[in-house]
Protein backbone atom coordinates (compact mmCIF):
# COMPACT_ATOMS: atom_id res chain seq x y z
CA UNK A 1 -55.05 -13.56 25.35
CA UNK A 2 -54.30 -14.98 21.84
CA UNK A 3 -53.01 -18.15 21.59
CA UNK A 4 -51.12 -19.01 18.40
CA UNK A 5 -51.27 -22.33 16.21
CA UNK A 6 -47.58 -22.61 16.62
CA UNK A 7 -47.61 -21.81 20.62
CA UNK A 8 -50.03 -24.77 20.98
CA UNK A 9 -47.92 -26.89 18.82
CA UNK A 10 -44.89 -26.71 21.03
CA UNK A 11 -46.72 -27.02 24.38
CA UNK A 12 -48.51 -30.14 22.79
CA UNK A 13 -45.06 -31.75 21.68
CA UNK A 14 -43.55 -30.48 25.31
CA UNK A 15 -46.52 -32.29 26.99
CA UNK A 16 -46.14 -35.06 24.49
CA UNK A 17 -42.26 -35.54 25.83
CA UNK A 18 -42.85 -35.26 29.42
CA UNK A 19 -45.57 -38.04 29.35
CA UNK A 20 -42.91 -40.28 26.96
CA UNK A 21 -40.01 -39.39 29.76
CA UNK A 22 -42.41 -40.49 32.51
CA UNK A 23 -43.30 -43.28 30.90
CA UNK A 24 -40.04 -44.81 29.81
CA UNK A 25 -38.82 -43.93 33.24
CA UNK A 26 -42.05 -46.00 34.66
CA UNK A 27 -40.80 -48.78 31.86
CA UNK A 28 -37.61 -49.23 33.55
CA UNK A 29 -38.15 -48.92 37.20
CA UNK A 30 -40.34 -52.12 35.97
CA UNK A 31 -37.85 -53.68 34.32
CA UNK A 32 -35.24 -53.38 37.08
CA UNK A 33 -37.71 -53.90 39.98
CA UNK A 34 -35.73 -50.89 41.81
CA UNK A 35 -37.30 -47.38 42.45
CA UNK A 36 -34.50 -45.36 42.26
CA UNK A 37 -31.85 -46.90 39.06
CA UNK A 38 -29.62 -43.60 38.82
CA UNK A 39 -28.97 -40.93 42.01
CA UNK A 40 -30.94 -38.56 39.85
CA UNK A 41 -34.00 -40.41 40.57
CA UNK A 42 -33.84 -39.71 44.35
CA UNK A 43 -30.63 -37.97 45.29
CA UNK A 44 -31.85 -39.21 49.08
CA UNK A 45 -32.58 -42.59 48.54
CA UNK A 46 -29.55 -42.87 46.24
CA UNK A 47 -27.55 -41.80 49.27
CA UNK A 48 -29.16 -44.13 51.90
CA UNK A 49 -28.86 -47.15 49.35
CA UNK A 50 -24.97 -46.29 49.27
CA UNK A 51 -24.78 -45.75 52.61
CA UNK A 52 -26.45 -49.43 53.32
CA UNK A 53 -24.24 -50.86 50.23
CA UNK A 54 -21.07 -49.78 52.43
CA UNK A 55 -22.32 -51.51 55.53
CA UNK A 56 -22.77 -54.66 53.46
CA UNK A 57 -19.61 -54.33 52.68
CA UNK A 58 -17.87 -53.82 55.60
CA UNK A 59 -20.76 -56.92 56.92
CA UNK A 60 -18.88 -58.95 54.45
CA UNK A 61 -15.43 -58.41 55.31
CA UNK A 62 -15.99 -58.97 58.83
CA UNK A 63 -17.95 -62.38 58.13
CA UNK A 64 -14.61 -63.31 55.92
CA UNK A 65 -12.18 -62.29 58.81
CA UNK A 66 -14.57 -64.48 61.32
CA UNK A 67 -14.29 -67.49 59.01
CA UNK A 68 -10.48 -67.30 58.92
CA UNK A 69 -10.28 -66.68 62.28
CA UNK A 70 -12.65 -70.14 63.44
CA UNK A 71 -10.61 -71.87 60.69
CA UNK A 72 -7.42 -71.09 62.60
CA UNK A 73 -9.02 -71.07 66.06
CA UNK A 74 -10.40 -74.56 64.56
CA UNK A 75 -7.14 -75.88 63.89
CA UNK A 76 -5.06 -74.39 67.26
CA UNK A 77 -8.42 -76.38 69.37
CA UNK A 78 -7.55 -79.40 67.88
CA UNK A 79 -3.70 -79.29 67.95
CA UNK A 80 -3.89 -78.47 71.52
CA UNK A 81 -6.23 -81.39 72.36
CA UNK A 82 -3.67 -83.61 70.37
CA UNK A 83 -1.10 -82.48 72.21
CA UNK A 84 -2.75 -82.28 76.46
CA UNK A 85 -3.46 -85.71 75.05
CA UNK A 86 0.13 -86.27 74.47
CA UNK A 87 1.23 -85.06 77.68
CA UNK A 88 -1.25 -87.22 79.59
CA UNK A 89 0.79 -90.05 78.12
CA UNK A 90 3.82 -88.84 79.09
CA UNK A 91 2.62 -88.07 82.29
CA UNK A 92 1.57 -91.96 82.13
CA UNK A 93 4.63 -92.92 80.74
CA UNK A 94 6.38 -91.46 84.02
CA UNK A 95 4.01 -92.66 86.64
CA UNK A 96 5.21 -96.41 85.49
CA UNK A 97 9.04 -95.26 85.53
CA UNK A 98 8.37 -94.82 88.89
CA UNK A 99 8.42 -99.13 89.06
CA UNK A 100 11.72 -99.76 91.06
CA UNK A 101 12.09 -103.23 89.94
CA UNK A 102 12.47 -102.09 86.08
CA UNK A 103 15.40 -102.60 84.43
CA UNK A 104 17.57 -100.50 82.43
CA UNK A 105 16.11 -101.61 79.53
CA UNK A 106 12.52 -101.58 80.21
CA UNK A 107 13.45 -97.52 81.45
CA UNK A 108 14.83 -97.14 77.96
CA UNK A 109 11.61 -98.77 76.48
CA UNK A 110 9.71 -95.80 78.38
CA UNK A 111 12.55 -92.85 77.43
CA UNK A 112 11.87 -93.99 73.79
CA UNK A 113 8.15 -93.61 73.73
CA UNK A 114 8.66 -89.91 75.47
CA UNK A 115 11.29 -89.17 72.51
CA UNK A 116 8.57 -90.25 70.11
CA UNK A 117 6.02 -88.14 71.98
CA UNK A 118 8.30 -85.04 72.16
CA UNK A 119 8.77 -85.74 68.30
CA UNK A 120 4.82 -85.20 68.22
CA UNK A 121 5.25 -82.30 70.08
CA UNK A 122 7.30 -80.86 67.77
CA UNK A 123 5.42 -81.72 64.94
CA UNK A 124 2.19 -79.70 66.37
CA UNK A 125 4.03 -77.15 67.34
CA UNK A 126 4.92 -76.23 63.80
CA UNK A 127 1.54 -76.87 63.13
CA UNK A 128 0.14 -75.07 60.00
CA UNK A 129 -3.44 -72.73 59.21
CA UNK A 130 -3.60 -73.79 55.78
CA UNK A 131 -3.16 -70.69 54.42
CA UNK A 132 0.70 -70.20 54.30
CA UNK A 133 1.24 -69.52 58.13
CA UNK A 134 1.09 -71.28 61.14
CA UNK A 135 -1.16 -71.70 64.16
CA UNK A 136 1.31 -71.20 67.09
CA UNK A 137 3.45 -68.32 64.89
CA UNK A 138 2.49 -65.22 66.98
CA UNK A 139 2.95 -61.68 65.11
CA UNK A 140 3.33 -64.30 61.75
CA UNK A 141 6.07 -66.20 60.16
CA UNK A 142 6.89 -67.87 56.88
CA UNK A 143 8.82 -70.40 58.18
CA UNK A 144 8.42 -72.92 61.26
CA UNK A 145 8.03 -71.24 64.10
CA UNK A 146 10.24 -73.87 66.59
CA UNK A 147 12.94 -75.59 65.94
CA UNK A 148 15.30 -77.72 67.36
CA UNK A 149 18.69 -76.59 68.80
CA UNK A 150 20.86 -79.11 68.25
CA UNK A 151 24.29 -77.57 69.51
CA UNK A 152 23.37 -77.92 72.91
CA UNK A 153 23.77 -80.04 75.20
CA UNK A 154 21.07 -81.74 75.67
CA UNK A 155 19.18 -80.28 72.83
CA UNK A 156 16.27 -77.59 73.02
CA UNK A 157 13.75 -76.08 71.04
CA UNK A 158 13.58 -72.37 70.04
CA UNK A 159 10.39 -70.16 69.32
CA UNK A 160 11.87 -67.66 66.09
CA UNK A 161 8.85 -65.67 66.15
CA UNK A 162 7.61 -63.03 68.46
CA UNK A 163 4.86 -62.54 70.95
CA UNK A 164 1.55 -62.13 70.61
CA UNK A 165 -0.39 -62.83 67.66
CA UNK A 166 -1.95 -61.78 64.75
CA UNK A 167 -5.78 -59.95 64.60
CA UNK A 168 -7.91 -59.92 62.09
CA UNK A 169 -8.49 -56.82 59.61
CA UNK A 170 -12.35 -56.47 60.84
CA UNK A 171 -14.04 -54.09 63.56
CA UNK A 172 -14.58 -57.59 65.66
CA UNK A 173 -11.13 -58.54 67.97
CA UNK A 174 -10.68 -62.22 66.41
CA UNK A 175 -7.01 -63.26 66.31
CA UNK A 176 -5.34 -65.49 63.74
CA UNK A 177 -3.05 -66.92 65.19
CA UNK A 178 -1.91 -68.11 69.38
CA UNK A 179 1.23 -66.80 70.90
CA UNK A 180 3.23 -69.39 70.50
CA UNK A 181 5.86 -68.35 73.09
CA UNK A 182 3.50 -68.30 75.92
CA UNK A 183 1.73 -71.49 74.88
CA UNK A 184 4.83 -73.87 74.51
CA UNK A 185 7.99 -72.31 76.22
CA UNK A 186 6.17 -71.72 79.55
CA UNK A 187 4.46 -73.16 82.26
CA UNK A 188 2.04 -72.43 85.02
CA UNK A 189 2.36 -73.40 88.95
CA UNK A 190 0.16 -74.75 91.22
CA UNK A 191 -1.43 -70.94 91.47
CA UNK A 192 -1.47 -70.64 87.73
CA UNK A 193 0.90 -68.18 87.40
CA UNK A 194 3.44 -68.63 84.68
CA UNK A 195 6.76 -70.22 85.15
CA UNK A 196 10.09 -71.01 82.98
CA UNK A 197 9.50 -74.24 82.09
CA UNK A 198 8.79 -75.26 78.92
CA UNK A 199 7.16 -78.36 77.05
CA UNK A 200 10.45 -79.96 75.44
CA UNK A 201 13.07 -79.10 77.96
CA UNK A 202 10.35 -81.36 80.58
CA UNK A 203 10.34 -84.05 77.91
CA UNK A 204 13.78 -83.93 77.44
CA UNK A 205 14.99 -83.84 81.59
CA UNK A 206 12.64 -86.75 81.50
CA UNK A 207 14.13 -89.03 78.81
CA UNK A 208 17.48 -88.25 80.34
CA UNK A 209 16.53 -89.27 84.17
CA UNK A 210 14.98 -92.59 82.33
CA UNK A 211 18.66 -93.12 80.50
CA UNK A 212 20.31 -93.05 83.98
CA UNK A 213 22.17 -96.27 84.23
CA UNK A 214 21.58 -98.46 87.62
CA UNK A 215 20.41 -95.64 89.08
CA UNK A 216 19.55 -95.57 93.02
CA UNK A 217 15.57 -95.62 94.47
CA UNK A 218 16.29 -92.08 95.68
CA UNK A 219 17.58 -91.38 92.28
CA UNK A 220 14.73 -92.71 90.60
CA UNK A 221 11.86 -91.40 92.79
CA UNK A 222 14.12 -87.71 92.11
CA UNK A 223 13.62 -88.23 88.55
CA UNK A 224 10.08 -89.32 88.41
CA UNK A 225 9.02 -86.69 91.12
CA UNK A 226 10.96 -83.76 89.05
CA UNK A 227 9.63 -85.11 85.49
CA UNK A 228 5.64 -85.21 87.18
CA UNK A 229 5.94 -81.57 88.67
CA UNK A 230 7.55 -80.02 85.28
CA UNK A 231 4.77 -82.29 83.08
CA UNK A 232 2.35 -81.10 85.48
CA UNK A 233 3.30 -77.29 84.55
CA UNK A 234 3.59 -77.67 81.00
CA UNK A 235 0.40 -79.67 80.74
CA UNK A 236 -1.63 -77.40 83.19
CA UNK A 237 -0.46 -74.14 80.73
CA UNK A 238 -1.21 -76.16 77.79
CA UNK A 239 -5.36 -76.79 79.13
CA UNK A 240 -5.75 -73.22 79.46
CA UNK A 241 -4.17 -72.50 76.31
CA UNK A 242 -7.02 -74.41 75.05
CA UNK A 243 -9.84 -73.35 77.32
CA UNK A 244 -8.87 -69.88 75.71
CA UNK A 245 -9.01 -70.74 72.31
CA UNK A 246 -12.73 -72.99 73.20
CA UNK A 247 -13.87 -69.45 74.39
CA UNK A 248 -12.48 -67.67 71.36
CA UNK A 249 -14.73 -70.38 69.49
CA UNK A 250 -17.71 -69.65 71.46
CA UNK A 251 -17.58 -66.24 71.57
CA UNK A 252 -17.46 -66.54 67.26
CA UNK A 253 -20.64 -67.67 67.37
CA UNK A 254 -22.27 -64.67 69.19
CA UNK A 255 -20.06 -62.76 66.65
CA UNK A 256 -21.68 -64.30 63.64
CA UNK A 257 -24.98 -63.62 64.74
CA UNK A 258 -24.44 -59.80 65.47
CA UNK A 259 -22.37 -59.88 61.93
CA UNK A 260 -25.21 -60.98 60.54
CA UNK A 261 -28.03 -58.88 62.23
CA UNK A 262 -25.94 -55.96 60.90
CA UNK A 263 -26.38 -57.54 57.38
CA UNK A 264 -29.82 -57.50 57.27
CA UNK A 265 -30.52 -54.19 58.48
CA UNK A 266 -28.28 -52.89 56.09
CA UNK A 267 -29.88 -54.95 53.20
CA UNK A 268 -33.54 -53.87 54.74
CA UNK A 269 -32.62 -50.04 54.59
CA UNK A 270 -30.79 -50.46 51.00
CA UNK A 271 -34.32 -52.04 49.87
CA UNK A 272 -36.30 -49.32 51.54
CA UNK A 273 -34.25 -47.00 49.88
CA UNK A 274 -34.14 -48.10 46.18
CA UNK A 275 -36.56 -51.15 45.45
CA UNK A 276 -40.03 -50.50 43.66
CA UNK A 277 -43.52 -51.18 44.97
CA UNK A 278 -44.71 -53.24 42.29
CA UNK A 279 -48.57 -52.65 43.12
CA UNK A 280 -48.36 -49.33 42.57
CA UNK A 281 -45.77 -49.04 39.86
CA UNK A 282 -48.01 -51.02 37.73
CA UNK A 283 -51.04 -48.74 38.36
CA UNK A 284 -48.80 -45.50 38.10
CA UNK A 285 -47.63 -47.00 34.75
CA UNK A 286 -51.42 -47.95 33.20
CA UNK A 287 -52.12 -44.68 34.37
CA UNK A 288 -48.88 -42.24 32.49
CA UNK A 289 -50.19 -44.75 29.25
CA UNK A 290 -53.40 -43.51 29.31
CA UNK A 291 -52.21 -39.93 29.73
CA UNK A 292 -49.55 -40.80 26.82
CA UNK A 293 -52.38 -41.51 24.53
CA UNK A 294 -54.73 -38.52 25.52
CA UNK A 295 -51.30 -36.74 24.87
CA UNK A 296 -50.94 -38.33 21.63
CA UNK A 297 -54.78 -37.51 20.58
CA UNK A 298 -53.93 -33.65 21.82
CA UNK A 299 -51.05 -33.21 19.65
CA UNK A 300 -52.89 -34.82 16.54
CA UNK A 301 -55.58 -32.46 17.02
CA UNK A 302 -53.31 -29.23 17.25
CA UNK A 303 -51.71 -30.64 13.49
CA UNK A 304 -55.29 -29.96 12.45
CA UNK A 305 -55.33 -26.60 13.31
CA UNK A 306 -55.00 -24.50 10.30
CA UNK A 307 -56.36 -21.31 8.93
CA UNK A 308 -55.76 -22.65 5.84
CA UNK A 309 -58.28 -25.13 6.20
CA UNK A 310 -60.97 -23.12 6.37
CA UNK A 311 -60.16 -21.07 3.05
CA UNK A 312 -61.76 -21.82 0.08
């Protein structure tokens, strides 16, 4: 078979541009540190390395949701706390009532301080996340989510938002916010099931038994009795509000660590996938130079090769 000057011209500058291809490829796997830079590189890697970069992702977004959900969780622990603590004053507050040598006034003294604690209530009640929303606003609400009724007699306190509450947008069940409904407007019984009783209507039959003017022992002991059992209700709902929400808090932290174990998986197979062996890059490089030179020598040879050279 004859081989032309021209045919081994053009295989020496095809070999010449494969070896300068390999080796600029080589050049920037170095550069970057990553194996596979474009899906063309590895179409399968590529895919796996996407595949992880989603599950970051989605890694990420739950972390975020977790974080705003302890935040809130956070703040409904704490409000909750304030307020059993509240109630255990109150409670307090009517224990003493029960002295039947107190006078009107000293009864007003005490129906003052549970005005001031139902003001407290109130005030955590409406308590807010921090983020535009409140705790205790169930399915959401931009504006407080109890208020006072003041056109009846005596006044109450309404929940305007609806039951339940708001979850997270994550594949982990972490809620937002606490039903506030269930949490301040009810009670529980001595079997813990829920009754109609509610924290400000107790605080507010109280204050009014204390206002009673002269009243009897059998009067008194009524109002005390009645004020204990409804505080007892309101305050035994509002400790396993709060045992709830303590579990939610827990239960965040076993959360975090399987949010995280997902992370690093994800970020393991993503390097697997894509990143470089630097070892061996380097020696595969050093190795596609030296072939780049013997490529170079090659093609300066076949320039050489002329049957014009050898006439004359």
């Amino acid at each position: 078979m004859r081989v032309t000057t021209a045919y081994a011209y053009n295989q020496a500058i095809t070999n010449l541009q494969d070896r300068q291809q390999e080796l600029n490829r080589s050049q920037t796997q170095l550069t970057s540190g990553k194996r596979v830079n474009v899906a063309s590189d590895d179409p399968t890697a590529a895919a796996r390395a996407e595949r992880a970069l989603s599950s970051i992702a989605r890694n990420d977004t739950d972390k975020r949701a977790l974080d705003a959900s302890r935040n809130a969780m956070g703040i409904a622990e704490s409000a909750l706390g304030d307020a059993v603590d509240l109630l255990q004053t109150a409670r307090e507050t009517m224990v003493a009532a029960g002295n039947g040598s107190y006078s009107n006034g000293e009864r007003e003294a005490l129906a003052k301080k549970l005005v001031e604690i139902r003001k407290q209530m109130l005030s955590i009640a409406n308590r807010p996340d921090g983020s535009g929303g409140y705790v205790f606003g169930g399915q959401g609400l931009s504006t407080t989510p109890f208020t006072e009724v003041s056109n009846t007699t005596p006044n109450t306190v309404q929940f305007n938002g609806q039951r339940g509450s708001i979850q997270a947008s994550s594949s982990e069940q972490v809620s937002l916010t606490i039903d506030g409904q269930r949490t301040w407007m009810q009670g529980r019984d001595e079997t813990g099931a829920l009754v109609d009783v509610n924290v400000f209507d107790a605080l507010t039959d109280a204050i009014d038994g204390l206002r009673q003017t002269n009243p009897t022992a059998a009067d008194l002991k009524t109002t005390v009795n009645t004020g204990l059992k409804d505080l007892d209700k309101v305050l035994g709902n509002m400790q396993s509000a709060r045992a709830e929400v303590g579990e939610a808090l827990n239960r965040m932290d076993g959360i975090e660590s399987r949010i995280g174990a997902l992370k690093l998986a994800a970020q393991s197979e993503k390097s697997n996938a894509e990143d470089l062996d630097m070892v061996e890059a380097i020696s595969r490089f050093q190795e596609q130079q030296t072939g780049y030179g013997a490529a170079l020598q090659t093609y300066a040879a076949v320039q050489k090769l002329s049957l014009f050279q050898y006439i004359g």
